[in-house]
C-alpha atoms as a PDB file:
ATOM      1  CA  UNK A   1       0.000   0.000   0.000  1.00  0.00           C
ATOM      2  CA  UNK A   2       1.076   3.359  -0.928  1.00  0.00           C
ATOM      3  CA  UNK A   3       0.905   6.274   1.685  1.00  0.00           C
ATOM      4  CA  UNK A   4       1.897   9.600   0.018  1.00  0.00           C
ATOM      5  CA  UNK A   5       2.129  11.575   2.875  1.00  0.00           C
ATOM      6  CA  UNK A   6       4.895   9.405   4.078  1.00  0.00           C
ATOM      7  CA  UNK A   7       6.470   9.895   0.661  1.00  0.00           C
ATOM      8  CA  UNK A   8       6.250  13.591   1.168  1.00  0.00           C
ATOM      9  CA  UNK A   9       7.177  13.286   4.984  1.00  0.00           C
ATOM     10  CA  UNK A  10      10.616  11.632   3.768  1.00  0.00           C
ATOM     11  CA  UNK A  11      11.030  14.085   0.649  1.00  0.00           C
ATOM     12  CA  UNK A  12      10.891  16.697   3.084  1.00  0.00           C
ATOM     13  CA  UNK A  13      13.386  15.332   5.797  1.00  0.00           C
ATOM     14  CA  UNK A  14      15.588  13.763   3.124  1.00  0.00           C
ATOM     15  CA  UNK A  15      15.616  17.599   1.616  1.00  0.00           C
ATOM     16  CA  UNK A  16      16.112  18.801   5.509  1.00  0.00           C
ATOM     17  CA  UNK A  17      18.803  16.716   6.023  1.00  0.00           C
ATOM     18  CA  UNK A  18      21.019  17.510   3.421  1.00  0.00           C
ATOM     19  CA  UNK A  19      20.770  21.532   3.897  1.00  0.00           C
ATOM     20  CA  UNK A  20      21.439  20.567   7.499  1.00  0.00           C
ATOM     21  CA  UNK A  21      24.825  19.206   5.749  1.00  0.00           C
ATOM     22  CA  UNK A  22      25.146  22.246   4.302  1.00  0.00           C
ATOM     23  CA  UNK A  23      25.003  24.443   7.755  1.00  0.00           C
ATOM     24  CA  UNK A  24      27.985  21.731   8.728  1.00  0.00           C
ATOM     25  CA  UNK A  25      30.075  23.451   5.970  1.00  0.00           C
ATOM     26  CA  UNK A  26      29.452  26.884   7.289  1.00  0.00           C
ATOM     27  CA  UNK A  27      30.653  25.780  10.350  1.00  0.00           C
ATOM     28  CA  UNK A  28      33.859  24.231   9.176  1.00  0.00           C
ATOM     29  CA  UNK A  29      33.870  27.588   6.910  1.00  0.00           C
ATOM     30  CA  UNK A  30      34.202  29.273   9.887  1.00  0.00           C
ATOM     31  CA  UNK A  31      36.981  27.887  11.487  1.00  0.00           C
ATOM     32  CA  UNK A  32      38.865  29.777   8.148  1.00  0.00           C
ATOM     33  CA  UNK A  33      37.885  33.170  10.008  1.00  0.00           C
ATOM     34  CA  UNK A  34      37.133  35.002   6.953  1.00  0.00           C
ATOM     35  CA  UNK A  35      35.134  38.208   7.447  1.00  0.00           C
ATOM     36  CA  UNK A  36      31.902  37.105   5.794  1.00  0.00           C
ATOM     37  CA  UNK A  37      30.163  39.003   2.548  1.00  0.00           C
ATOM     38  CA  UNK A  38      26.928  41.197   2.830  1.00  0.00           C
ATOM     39  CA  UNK A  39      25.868  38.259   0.670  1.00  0.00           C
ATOM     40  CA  UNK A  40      27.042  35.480   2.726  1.00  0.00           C
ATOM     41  CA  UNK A  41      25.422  36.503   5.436  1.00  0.00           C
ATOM     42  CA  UNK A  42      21.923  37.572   4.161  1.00  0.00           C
ATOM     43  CA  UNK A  43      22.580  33.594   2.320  1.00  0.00           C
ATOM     44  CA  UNK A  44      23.685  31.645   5.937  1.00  0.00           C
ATOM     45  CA  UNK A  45      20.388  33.667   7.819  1.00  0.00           C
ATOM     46  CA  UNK A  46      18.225  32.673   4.974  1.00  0.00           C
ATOM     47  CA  UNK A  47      19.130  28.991   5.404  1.00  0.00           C
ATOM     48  CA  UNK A  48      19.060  28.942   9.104  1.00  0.00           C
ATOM     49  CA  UNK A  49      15.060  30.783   9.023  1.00  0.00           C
ATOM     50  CA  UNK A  50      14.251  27.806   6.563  1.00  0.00           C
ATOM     51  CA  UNK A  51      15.863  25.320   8.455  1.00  0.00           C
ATOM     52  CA  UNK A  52      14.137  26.480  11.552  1.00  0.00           C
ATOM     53  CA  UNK A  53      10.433  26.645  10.088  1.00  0.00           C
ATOM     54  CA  UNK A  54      10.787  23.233   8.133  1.00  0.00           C
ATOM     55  CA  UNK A  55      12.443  21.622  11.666  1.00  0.00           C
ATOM     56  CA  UNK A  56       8.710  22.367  13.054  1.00  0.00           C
ATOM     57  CA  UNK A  57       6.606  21.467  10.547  1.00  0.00           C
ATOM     58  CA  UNK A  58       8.614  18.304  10.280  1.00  0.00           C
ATOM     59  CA  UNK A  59       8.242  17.559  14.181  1.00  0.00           C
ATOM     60  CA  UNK A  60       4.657  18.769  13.784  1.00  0.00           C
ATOM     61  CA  UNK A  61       3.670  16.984  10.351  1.00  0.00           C
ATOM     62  CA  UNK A  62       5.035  13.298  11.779  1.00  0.00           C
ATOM     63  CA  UNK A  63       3.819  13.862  15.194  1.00  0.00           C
ATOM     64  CA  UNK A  64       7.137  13.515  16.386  1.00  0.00           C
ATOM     65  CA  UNK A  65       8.286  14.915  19.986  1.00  0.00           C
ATOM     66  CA  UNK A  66      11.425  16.539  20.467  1.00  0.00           C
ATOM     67  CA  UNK A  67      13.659  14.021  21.857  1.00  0.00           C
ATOM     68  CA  UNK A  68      16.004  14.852  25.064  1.00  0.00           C
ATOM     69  CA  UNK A  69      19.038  14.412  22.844  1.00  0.00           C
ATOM     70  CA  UNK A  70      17.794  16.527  19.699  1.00  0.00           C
ATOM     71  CA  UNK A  71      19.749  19.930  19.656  1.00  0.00           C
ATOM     72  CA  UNK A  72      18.496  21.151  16.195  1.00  0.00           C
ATOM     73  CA  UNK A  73      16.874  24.064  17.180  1.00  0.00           C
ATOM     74  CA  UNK A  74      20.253  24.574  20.167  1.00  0.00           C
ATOM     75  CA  UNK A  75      22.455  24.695  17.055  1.00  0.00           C
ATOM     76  CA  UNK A  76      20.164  27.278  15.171  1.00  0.00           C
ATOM     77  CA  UNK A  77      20.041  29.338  18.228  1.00  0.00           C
ATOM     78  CA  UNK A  78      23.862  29.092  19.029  1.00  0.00           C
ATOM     79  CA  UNK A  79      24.755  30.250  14.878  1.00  0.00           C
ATOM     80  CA  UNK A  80      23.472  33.779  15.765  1.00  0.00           C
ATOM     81  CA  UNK A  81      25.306  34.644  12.208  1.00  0.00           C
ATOM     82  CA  UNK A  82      27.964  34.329  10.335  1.00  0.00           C
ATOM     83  CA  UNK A  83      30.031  37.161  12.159  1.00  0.00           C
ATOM     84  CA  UNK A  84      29.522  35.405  15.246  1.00  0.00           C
ATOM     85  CA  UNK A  85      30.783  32.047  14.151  1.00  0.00           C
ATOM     86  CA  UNK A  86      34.083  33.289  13.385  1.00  0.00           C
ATOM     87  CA  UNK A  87      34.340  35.153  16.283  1.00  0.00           C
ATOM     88  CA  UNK A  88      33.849  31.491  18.052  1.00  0.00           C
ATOM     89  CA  UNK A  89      37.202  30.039  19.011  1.00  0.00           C
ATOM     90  CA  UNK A  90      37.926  26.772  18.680  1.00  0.00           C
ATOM     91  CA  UNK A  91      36.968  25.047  21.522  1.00  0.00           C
ATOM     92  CA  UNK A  92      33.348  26.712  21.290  1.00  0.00           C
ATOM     93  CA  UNK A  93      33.113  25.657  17.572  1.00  0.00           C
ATOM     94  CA  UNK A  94      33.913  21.584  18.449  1.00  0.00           C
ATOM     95  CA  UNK A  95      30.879  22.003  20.973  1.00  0.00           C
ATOM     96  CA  UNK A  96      29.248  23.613  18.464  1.00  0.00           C
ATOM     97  CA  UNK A  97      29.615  20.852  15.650  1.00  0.00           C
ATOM     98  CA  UNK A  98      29.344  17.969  18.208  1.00  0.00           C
ATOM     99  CA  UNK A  99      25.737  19.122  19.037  1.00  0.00           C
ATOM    100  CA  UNK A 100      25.474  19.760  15.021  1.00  0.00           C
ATOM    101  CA  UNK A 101      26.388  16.348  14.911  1.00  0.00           C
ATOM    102  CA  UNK A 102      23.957  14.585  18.016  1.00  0.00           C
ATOM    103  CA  UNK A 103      21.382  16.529  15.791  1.00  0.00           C
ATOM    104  CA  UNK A 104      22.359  15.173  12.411  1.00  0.00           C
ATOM    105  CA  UNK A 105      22.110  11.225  14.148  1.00  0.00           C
ATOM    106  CA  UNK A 106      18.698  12.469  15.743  1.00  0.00           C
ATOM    107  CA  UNK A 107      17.438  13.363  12.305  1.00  0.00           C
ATOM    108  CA  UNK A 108      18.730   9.868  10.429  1.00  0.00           C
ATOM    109  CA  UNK A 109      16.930   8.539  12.900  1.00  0.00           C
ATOM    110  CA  UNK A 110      13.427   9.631  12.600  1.00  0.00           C
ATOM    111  CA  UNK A 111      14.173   9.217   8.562  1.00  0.00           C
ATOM    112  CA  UNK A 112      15.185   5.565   9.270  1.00  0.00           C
ATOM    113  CA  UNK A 113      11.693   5.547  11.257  1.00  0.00           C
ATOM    114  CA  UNK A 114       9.777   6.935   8.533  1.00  0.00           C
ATOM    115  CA  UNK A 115      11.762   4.730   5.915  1.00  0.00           C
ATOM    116  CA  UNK A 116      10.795   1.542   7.899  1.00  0.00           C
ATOM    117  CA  UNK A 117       6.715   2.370   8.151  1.00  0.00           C
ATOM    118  CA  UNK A 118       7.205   3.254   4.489  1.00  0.00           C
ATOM    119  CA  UNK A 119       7.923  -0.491   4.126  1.00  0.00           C
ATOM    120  CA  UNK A 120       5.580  -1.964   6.442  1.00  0.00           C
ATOM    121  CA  UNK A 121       3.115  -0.280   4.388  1.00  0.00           C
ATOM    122  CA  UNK A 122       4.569  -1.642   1.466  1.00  0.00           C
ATOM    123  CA  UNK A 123       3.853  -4.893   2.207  1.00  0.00           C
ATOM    124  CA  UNK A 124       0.391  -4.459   3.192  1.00  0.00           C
ATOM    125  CA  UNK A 125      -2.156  -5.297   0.205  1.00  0.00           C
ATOM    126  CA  UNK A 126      -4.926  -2.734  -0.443  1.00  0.00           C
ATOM    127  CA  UNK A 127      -7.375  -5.012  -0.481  1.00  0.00           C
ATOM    128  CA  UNK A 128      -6.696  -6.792   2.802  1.00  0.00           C
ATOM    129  CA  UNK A 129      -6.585  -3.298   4.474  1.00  0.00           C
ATOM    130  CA  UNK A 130     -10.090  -2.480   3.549  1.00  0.00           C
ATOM    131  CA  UNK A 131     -11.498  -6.242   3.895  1.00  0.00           C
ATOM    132  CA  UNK A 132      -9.840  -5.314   7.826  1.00  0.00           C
ATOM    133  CA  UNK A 133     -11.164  -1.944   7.859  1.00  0.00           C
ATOM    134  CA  UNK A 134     -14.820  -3.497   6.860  1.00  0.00           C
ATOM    135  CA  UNK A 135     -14.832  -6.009   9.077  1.00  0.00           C
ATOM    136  CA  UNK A 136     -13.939  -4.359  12.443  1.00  0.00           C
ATOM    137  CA  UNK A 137     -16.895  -2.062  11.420  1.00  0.00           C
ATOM    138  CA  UNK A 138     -19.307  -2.607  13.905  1.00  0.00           C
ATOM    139  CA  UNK A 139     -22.109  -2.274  11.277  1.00  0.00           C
ATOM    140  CA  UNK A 140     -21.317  -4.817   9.158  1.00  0.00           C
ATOM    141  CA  UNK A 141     -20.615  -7.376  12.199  1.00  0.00           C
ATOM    142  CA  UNK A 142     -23.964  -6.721  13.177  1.00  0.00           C
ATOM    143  CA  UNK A 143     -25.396  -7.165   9.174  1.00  0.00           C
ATOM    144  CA  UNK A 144     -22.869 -10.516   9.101  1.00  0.00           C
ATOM    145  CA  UNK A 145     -24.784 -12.177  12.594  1.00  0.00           C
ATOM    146  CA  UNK A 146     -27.782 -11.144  11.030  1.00  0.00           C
ATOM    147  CA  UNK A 147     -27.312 -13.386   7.508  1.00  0.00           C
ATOM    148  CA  UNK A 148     -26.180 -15.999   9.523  1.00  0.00           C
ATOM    149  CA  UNK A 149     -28.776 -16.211  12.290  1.00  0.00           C
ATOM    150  CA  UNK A 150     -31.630 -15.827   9.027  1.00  0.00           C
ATOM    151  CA  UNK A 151     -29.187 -18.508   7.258  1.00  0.00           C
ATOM    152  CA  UNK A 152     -29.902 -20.640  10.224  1.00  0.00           C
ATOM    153  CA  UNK A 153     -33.482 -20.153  10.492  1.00  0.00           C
ATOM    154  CA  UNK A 154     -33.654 -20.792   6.752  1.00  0.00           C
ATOM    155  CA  UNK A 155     -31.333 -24.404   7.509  1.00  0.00           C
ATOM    156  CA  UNK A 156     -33.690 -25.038  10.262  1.00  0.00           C
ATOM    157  CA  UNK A 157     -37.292 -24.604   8.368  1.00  0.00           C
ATOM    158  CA  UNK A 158     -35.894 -26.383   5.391  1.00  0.00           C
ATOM    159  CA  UNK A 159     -35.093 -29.456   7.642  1.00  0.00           C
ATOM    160  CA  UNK A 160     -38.362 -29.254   9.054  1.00  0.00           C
ATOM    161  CA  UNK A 161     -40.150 -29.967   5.822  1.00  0.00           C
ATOM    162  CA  UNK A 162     -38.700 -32.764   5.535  1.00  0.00           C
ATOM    163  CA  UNK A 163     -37.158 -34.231   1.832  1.00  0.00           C
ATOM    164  CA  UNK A 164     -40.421 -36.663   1.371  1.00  0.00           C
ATOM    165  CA  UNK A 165     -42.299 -33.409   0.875  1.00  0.00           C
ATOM    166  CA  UNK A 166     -40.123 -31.225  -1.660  1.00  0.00           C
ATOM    167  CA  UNK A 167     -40.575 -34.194  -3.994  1.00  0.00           C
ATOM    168  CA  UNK A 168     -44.314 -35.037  -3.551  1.00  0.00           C
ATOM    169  CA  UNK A 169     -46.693 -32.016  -3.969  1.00  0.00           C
ATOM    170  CA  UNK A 170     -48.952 -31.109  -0.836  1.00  0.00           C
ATOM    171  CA  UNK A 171     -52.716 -31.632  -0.065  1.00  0.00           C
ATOM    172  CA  UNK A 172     -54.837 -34.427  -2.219  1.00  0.00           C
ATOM    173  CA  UNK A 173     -54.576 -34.803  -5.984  1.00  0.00           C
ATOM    174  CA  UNK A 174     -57.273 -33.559  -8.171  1.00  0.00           C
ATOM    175  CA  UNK A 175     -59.892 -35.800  -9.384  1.00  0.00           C
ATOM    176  CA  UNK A 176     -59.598 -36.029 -13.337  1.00  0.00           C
ATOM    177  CA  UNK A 177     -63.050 -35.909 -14.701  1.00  0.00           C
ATOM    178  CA  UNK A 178     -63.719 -37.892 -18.135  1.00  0.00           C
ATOM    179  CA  UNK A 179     -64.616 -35.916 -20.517  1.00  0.00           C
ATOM    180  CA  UNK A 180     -67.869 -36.999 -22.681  1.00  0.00           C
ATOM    181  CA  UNK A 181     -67.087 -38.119 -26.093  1.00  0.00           C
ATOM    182  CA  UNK A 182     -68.212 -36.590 -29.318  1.00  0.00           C
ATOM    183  CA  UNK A 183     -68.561 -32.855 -27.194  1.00  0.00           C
END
């Protein structure tokens, strides 16, 4: 069976994931300390908006909680810009990419997650699913008891008749009359 917002839910985290690779190279960028461009910067604050609304609607869209471990939006918080990265020494840029990175494993996560109920559902027929969804209807349980209690009623009156009787016709036979010649 095909879910397509499942496709769409791993479309969107598969297209999440790899601009969350991209922040990664702004932060290794950084460690260059190279006063960033007018351009650069507008380009880094533009990613990091999009990353943030697309983190919630993800969360939100897969009703997914934010795990203790997740530091996505930690890392978006702690990139105030571009400036401030390479004003970051060292030290505060490893934390900095080590919480990038408990992110990163938080987010292959939930894809494997989604990946796996993409199969599940891929080995569930159509038909079967809606021959389960019909049956656990309460409606048609009751219509099923109800052919079968009639089908028994039907069994039980047909028995009753007995087979002598379906074969021989009911009541007395008619008397024939003979009819007068010549008329």
């Amino acid at each position: 069976m095909r879910d397509r917002r499942l496709e769409r839910q791993v479309e969107a985290l598969d297209d999440f994931i790899e601009r969350w690779q991209k922040l990664r190279g702004i932060f290794q960028s950084a460690q260059q300390r190279l006063p960033p461009t007018e351009a650069q910067e507008a380009e880094f604050l533009l990613l990091k908006g999009e990353l943030a609304q697309d983190y919630e609607s993800l969360l939100t869209e897969t009703a997914t909680e934010r795990e203790p471990g997740d530091q996505t939006t930690e890392v978006l918080a702690a990139a105030a810009s571009l400036q401030r990265l390479n004003q970051l020494d060292d030290a505060e840029l490893r934390v900095l990419e080590a919480a990038w990175h408990r992110s990163y494993l938080h987010l292959q996560g939930l894809l494997g997650r989604l990946k796996a109920r993409k199969l599940q559902l891929a080995s569930v027929s159509v038909v079967g699913y809606y021959i389960g969804r019909v049956l656990r209807n309460p409606v048609v349980i009751l219509l099923m008891l109800g052919a079968m209690v009639a089908a028994a009623l039907w069994l039980m009156n047909f028995t009753q008749t007995g087979a002598d009787r379906l074969i021989e016709p009911r009541g007395p036979r008619p008397i024939q009359t003979e009819k007068a010649p010549g008329l």
